[in-house]
N, C-alpha and C. Protein backbone atom coordinates (compact mmCIF):
# COMPACT_ATOMS: atom_id res chain seq x y z
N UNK A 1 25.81 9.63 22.26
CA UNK A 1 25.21 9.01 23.43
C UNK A 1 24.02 8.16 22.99
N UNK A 2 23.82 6.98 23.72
CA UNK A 2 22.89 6.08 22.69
C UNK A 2 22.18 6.42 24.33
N UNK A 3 20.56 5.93 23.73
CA UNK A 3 19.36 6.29 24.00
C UNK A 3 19.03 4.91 24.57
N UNK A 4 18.64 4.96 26.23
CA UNK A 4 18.43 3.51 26.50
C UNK A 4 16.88 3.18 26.16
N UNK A 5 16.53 1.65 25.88
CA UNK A 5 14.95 1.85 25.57
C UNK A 5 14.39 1.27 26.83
N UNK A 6 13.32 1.30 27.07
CA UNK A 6 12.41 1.76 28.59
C UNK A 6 11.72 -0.17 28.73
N UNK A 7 11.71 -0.34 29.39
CA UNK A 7 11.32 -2.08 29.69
C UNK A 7 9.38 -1.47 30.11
N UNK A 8 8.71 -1.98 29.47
CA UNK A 8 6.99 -1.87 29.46
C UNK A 8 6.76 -3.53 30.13
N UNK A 9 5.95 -3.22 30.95
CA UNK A 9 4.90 -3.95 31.50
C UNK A 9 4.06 -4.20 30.21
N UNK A 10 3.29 -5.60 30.71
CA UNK A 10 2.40 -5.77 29.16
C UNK A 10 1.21 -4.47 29.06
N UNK A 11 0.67 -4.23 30.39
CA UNK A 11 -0.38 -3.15 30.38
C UNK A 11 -0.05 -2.09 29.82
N UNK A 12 1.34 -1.44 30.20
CA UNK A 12 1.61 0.06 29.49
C UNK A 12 1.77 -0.37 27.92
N UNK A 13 2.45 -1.68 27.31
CA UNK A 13 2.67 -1.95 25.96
C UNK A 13 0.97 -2.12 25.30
N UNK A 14 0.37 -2.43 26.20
CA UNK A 14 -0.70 -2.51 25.41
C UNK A 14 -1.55 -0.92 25.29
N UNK A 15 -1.36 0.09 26.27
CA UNK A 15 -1.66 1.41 26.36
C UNK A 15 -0.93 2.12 25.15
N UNK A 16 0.41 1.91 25.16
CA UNK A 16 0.73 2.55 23.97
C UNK A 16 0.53 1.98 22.91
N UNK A 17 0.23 0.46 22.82
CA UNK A 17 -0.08 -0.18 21.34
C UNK A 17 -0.73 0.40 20.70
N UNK A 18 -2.37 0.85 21.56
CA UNK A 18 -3.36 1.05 21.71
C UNK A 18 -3.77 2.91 20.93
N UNK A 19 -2.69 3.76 21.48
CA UNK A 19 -2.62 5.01 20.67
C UNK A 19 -2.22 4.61 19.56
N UNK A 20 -1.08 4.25 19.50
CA UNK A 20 -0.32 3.71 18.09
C UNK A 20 -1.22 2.94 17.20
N UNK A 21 -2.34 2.53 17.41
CA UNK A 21 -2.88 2.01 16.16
C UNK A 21 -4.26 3.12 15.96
N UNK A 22 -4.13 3.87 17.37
CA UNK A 22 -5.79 4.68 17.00
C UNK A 22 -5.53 5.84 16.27
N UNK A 23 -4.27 6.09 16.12
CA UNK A 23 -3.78 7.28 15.45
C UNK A 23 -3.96 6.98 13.78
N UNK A 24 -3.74 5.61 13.64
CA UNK A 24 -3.70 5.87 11.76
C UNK A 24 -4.03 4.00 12.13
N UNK A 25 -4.40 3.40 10.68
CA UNK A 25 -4.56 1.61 10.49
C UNK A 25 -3.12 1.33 10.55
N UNK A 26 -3.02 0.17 10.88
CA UNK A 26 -2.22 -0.50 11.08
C UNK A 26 -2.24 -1.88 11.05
N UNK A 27 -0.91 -2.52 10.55
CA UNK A 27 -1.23 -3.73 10.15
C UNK A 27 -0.08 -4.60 11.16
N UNK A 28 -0.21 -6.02 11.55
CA UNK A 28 0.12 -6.61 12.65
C UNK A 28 1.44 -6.20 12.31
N UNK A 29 2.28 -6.68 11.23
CA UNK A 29 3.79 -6.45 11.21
C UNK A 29 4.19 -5.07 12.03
N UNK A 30 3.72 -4.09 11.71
CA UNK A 30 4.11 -2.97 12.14
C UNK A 30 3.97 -2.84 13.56
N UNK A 31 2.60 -3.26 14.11
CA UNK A 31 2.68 -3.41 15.61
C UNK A 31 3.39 -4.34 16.11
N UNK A 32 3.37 -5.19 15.51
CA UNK A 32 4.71 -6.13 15.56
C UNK A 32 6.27 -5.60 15.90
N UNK A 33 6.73 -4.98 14.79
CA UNK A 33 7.47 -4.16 15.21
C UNK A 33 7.93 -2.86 15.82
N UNK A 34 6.84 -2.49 16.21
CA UNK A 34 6.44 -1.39 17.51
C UNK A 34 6.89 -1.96 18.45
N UNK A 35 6.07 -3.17 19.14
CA UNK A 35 6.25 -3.83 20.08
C UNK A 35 7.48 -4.45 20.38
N UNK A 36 8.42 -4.95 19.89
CA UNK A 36 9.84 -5.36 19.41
C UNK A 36 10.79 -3.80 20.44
N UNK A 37 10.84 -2.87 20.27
CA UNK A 37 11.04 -1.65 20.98
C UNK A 37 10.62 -1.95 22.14
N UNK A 38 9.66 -2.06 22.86
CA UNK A 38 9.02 -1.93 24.41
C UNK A 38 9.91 -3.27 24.87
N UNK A 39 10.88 -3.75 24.57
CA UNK A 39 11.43 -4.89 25.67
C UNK A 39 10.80 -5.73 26.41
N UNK A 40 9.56 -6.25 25.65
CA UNK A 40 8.34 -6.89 26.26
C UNK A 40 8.86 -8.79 25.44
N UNK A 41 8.31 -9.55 25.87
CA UNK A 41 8.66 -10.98 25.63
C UNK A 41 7.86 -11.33 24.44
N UNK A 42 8.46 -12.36 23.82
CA UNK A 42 7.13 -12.80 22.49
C UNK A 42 6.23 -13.02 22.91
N UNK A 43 5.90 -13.82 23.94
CA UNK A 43 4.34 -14.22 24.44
C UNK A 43 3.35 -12.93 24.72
N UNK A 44 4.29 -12.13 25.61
CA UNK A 44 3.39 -11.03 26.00
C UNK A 44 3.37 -10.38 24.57
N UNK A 45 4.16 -9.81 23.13
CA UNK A 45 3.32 -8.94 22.30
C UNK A 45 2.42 -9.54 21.54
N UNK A 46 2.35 -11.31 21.69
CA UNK A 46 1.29 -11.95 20.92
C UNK A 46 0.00 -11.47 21.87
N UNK A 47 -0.07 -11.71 23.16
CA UNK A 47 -0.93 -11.31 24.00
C UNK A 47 -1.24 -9.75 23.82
N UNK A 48 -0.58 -8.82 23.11
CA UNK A 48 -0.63 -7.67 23.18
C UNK A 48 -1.57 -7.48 22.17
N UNK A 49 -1.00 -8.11 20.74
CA UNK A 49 -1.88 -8.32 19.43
C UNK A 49 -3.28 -8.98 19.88
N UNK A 50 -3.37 -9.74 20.55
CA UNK A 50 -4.17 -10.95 20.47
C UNK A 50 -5.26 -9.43 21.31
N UNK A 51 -4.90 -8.88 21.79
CA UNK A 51 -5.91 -7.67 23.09
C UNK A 51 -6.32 -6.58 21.91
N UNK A 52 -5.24 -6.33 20.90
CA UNK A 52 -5.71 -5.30 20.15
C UNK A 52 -6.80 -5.53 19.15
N UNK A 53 -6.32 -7.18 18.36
CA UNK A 53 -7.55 -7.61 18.12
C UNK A 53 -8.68 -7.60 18.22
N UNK A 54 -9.11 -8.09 19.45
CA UNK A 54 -10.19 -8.37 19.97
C UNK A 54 -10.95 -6.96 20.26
N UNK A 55 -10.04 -5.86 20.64
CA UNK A 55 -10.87 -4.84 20.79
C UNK A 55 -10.55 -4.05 19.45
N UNK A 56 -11.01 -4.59 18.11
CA UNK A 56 -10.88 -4.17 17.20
C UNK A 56 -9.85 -2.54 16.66
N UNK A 57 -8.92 -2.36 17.50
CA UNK A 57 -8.06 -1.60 16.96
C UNK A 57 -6.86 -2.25 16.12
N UNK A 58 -7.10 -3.33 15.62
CA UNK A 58 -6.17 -4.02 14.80
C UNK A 58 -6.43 -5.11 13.79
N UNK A 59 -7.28 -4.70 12.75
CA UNK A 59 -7.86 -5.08 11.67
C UNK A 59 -7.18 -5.15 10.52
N UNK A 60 -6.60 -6.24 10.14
CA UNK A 60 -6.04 -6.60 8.68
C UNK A 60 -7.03 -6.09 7.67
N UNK A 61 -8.01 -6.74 7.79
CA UNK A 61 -9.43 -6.13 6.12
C UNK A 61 -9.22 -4.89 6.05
N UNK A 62 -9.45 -3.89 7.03
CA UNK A 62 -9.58 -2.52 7.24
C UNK A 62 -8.65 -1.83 6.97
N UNK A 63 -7.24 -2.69 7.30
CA UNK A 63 -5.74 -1.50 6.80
C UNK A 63 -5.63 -1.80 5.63
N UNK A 64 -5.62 -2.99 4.77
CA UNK A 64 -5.40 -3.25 3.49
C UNK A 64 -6.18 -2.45 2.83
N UNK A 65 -7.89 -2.56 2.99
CA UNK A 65 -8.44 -1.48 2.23
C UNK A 65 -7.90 0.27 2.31
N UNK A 66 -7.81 0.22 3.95
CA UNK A 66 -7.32 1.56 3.47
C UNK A 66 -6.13 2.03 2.95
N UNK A 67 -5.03 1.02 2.86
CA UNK A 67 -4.01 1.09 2.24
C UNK A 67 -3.91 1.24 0.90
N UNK A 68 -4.98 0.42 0.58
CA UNK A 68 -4.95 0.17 -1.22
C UNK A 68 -5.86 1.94 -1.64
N UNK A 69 -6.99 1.85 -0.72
CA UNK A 69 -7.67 3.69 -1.51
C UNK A 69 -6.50 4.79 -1.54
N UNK A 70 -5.84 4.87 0.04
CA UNK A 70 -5.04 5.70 -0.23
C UNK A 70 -3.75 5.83 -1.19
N UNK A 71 -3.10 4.48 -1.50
CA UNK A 71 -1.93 4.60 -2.89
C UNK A 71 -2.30 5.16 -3.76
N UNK A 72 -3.92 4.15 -4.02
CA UNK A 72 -3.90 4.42 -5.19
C UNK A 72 -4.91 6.03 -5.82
N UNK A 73 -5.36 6.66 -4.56
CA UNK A 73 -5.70 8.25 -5.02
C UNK A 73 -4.89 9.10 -4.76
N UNK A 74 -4.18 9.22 -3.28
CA UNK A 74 -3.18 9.71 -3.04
C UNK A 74 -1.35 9.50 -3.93
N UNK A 75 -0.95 8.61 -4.24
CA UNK A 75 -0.36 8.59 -5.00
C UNK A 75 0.23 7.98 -6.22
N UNK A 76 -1.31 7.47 -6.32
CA UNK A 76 -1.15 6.75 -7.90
C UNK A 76 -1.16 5.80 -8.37
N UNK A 77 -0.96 4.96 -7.55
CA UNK A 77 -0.45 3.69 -7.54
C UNK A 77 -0.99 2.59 -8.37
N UNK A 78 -1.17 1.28 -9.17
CA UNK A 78 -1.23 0.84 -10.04
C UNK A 78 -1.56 -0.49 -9.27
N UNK A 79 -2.44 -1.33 -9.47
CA UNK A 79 -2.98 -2.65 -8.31
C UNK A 79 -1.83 -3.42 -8.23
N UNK A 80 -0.71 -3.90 -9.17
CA UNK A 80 0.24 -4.26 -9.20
C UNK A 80 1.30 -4.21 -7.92
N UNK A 81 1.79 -2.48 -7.75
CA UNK A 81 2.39 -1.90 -7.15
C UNK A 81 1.57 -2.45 -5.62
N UNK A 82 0.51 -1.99 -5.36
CA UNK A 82 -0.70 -1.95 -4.00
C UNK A 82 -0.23 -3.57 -3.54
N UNK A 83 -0.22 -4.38 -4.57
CA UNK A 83 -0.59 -5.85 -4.05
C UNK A 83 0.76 -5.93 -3.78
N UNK A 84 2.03 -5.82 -3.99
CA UNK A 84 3.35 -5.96 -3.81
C UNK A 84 3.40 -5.63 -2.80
N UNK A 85 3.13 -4.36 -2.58
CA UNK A 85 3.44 -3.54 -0.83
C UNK A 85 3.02 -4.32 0.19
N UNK A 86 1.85 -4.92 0.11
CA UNK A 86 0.71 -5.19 0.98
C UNK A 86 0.72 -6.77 1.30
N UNK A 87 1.84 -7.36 0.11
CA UNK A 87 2.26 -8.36 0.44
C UNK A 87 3.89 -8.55 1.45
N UNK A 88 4.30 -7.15 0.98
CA UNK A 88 5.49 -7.06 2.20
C UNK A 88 5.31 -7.08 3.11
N UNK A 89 4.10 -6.60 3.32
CA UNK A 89 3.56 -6.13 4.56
C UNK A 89 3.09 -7.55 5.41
N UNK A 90 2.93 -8.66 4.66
CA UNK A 90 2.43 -10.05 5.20
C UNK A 90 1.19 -9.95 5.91
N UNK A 91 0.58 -9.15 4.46
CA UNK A 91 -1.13 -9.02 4.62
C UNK A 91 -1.59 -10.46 3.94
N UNK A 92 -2.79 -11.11 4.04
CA UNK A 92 -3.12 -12.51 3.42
C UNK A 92 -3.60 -12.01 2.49
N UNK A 93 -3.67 -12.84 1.37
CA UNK A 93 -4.48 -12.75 -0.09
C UNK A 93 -5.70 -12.81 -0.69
N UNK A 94 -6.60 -12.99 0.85
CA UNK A 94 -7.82 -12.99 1.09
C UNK A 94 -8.07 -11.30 1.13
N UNK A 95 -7.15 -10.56 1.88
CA UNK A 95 -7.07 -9.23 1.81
C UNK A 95 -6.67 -8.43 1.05
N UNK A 96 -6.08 -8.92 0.38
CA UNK A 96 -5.36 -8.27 -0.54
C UNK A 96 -6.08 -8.28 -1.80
N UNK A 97 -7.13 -9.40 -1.65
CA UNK A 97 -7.79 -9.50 -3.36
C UNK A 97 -9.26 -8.30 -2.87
N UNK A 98 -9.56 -8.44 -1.32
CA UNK A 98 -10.73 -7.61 -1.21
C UNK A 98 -10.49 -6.09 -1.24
N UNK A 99 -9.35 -5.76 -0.80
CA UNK A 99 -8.47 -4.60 -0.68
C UNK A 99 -8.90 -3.78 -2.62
N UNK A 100 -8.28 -4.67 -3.31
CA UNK A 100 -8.03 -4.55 -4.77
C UNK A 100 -9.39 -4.30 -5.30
N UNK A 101 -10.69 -4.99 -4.93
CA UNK A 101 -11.91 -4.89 -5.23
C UNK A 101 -12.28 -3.52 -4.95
N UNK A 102 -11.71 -3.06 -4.17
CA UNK A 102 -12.90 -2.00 -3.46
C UNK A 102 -12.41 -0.74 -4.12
N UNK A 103 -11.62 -1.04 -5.54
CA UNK A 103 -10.99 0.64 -6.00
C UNK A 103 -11.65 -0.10 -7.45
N UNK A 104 -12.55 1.00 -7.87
CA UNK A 104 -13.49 1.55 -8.62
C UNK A 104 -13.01 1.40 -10.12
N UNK A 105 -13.58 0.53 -10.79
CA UNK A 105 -12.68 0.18 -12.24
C UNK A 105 -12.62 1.37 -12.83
N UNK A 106 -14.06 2.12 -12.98
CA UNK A 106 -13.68 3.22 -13.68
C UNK A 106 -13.02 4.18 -13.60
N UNK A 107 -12.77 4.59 -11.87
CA UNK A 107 -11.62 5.47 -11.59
C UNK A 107 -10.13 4.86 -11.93
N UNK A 108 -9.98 3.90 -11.99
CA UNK A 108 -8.72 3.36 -12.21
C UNK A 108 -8.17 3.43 -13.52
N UNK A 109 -9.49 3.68 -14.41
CA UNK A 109 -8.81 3.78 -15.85
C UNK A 109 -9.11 4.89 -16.31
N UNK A 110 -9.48 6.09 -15.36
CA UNK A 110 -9.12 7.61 -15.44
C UNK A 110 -8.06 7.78 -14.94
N UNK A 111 -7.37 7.05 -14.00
CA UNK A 111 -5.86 7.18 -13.67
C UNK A 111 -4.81 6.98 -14.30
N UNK A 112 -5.30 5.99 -14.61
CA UNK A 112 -4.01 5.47 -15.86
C UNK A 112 -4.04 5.90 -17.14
N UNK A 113 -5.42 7.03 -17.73
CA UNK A 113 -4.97 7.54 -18.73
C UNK A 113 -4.65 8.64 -18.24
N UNK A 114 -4.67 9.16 -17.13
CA UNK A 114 -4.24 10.75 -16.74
C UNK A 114 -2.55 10.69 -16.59
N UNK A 115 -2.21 9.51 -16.33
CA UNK A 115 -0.91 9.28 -15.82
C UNK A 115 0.05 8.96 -17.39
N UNK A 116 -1.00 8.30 -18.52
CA UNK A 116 -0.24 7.96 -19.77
C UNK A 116 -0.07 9.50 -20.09
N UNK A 117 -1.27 10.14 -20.61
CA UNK A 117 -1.66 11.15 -20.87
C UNK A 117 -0.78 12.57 -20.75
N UNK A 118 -0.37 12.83 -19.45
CA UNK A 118 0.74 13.70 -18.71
C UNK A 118 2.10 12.88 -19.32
N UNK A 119 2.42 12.01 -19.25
CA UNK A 119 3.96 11.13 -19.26
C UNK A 119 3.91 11.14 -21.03
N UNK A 120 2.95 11.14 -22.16
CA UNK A 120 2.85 11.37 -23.01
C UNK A 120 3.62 12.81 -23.19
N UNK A 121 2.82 13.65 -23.07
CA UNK A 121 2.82 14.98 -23.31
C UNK A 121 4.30 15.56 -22.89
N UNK A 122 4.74 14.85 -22.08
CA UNK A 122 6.49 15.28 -20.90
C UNK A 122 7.57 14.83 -21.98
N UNK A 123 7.26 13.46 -23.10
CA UNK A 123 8.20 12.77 -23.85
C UNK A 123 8.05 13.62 -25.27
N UNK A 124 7.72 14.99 -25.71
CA UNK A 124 7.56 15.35 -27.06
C UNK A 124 9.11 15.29 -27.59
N UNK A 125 8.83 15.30 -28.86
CA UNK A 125 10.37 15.37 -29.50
C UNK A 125 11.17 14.33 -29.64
N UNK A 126 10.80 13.20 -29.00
CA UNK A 126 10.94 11.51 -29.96
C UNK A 126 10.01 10.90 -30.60
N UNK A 127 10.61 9.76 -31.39
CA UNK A 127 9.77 9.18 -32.04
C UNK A 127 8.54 8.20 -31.18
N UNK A 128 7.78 8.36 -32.36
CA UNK A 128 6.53 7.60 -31.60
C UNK A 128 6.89 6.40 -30.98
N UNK A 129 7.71 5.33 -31.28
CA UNK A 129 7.79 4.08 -30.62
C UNK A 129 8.62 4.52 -29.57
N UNK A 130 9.77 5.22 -29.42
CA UNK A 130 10.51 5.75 -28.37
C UNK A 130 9.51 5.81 -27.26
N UNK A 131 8.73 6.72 -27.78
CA UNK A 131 7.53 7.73 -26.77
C UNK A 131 6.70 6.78 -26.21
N UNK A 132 6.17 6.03 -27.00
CA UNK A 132 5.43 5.14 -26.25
C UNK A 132 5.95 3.64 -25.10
N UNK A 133 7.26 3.67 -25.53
CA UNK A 133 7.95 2.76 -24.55
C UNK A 133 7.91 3.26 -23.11
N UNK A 134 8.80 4.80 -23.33
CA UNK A 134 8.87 5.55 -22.43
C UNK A 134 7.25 5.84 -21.32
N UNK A 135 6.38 5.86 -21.93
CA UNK A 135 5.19 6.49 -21.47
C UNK A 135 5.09 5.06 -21.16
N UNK A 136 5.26 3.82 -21.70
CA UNK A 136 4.48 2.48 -21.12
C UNK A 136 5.03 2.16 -19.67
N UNK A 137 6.46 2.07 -20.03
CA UNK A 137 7.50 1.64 -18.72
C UNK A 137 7.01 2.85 -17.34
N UNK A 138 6.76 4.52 -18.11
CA UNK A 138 6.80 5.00 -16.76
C UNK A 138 5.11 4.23 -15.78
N UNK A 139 4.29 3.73 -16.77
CA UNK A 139 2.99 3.49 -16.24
C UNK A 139 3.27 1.72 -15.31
N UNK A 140 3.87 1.20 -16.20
CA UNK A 140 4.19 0.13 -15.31
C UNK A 140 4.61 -0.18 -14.64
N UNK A 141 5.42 0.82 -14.13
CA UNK A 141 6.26 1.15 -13.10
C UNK A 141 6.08 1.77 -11.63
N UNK A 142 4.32 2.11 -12.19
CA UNK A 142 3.61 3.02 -11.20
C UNK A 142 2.93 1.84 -10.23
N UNK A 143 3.01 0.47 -11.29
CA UNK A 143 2.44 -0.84 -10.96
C UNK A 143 0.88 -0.82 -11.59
N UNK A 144 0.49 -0.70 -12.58
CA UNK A 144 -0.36 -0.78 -13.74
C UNK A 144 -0.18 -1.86 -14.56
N UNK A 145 -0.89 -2.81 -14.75
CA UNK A 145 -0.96 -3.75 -15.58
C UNK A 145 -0.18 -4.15 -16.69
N UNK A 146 0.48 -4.19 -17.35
CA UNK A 146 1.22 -4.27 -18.67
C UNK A 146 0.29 -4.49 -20.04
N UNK A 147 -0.47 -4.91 -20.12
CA UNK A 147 -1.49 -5.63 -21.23
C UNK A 147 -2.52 -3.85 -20.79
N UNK A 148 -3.16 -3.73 -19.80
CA UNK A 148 -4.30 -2.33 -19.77
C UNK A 148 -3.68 -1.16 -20.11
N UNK A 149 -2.02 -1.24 -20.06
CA UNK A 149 -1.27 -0.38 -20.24
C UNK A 149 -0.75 -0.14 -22.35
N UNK A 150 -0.98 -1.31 -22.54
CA UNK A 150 -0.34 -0.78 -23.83
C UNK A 150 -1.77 -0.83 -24.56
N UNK A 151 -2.94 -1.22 -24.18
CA UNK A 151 -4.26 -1.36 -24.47
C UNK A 151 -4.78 0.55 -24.64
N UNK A 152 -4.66 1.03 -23.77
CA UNK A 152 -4.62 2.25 -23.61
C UNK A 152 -3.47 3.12 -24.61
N UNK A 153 -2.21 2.52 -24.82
CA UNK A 153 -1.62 3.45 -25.45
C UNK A 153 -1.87 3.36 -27.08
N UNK A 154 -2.71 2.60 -27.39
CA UNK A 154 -2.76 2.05 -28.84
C UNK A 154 -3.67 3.64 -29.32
N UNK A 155 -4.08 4.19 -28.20
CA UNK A 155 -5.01 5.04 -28.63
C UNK A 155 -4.44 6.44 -28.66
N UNK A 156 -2.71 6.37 -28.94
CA UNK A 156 -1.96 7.21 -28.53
C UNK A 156 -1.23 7.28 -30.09
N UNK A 157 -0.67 5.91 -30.29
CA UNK A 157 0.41 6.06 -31.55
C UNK A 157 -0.60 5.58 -32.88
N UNK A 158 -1.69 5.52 -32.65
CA UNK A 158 -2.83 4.94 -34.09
C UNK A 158 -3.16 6.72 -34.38
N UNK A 159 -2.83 7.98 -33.82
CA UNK A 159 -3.05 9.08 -34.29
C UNK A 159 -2.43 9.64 -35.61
């Protein structure tokens, strides 16, 4: 049995916009496609955006940054990886470069040796160039630099 979807007035679309972004950041695409669901017209969810805006529950600077702290402490993530997402996301590059600023060089290169470091230690029992491919690719993969990445591992196979 398919599920009919409910036709919103712009006021109730903007009431529920309105939880929907106070609950967690959010970035226009997504309310974008929130709004796409409520059976509301393009004009009215630009008008919907254009209301969330203004009453600051819908801040591009603000989700990018918090997008980029949380990848990259919560799960790791590599500026590479952050800026890819965040460009799917059809965040601007104005945001995306301030987003990238605001994560802490030095924590970033306690990450990426904690992450070589562990992925090191997981590959014992091949050869060193094996090992270090393996340990490079899994770091670049995390979206870590390629050049900070083998910069770091030099201090791995010069033992």
């Amino acid at each position: 049995m398919q599920r009919q979807q409910e036709v919103y007035t712009v006021s109730q679309a903007l009431e529920k916009a309105m939880k929907y972004c106070a609950y967690q950041e959010r970035c226009q695409m997504e309310v974008r496609d929130k709004l796409r669901s409520f059976q509301i017209t393009e004009d009215e969810r630009e008008e919907v955006i254009y209301s969330l805006i203004q009453q600051n529950f819908l801040n591009e600077e603000r989700f990018s940054i918090a997008y980029a702290r949380g990848k990259f402490r919560i799960k790791g993530w590599g500026k590479r990886k952050i800026e890819f997402a965040l460009t799917q996301k059809q965040i601007s590059k104005f945001c995306i470069d301030k987003a990238l600023g605001e994560i802490d060089e030095t924590e970033y290169q306690k990450m990426l040796q904690s992450i070589l470091e562990k992925n090191w230690l997981k590959n014992k029992g091949i050869q060193n160039y094996q090992r270090a491919a393996k340990t490079a690719q899994h770091a670049i993969g995390r979206g870590f630099e390629s050049a900070l990445v083998w910069e770091q591992l030099k201090k791995y196979t010069n033992d």
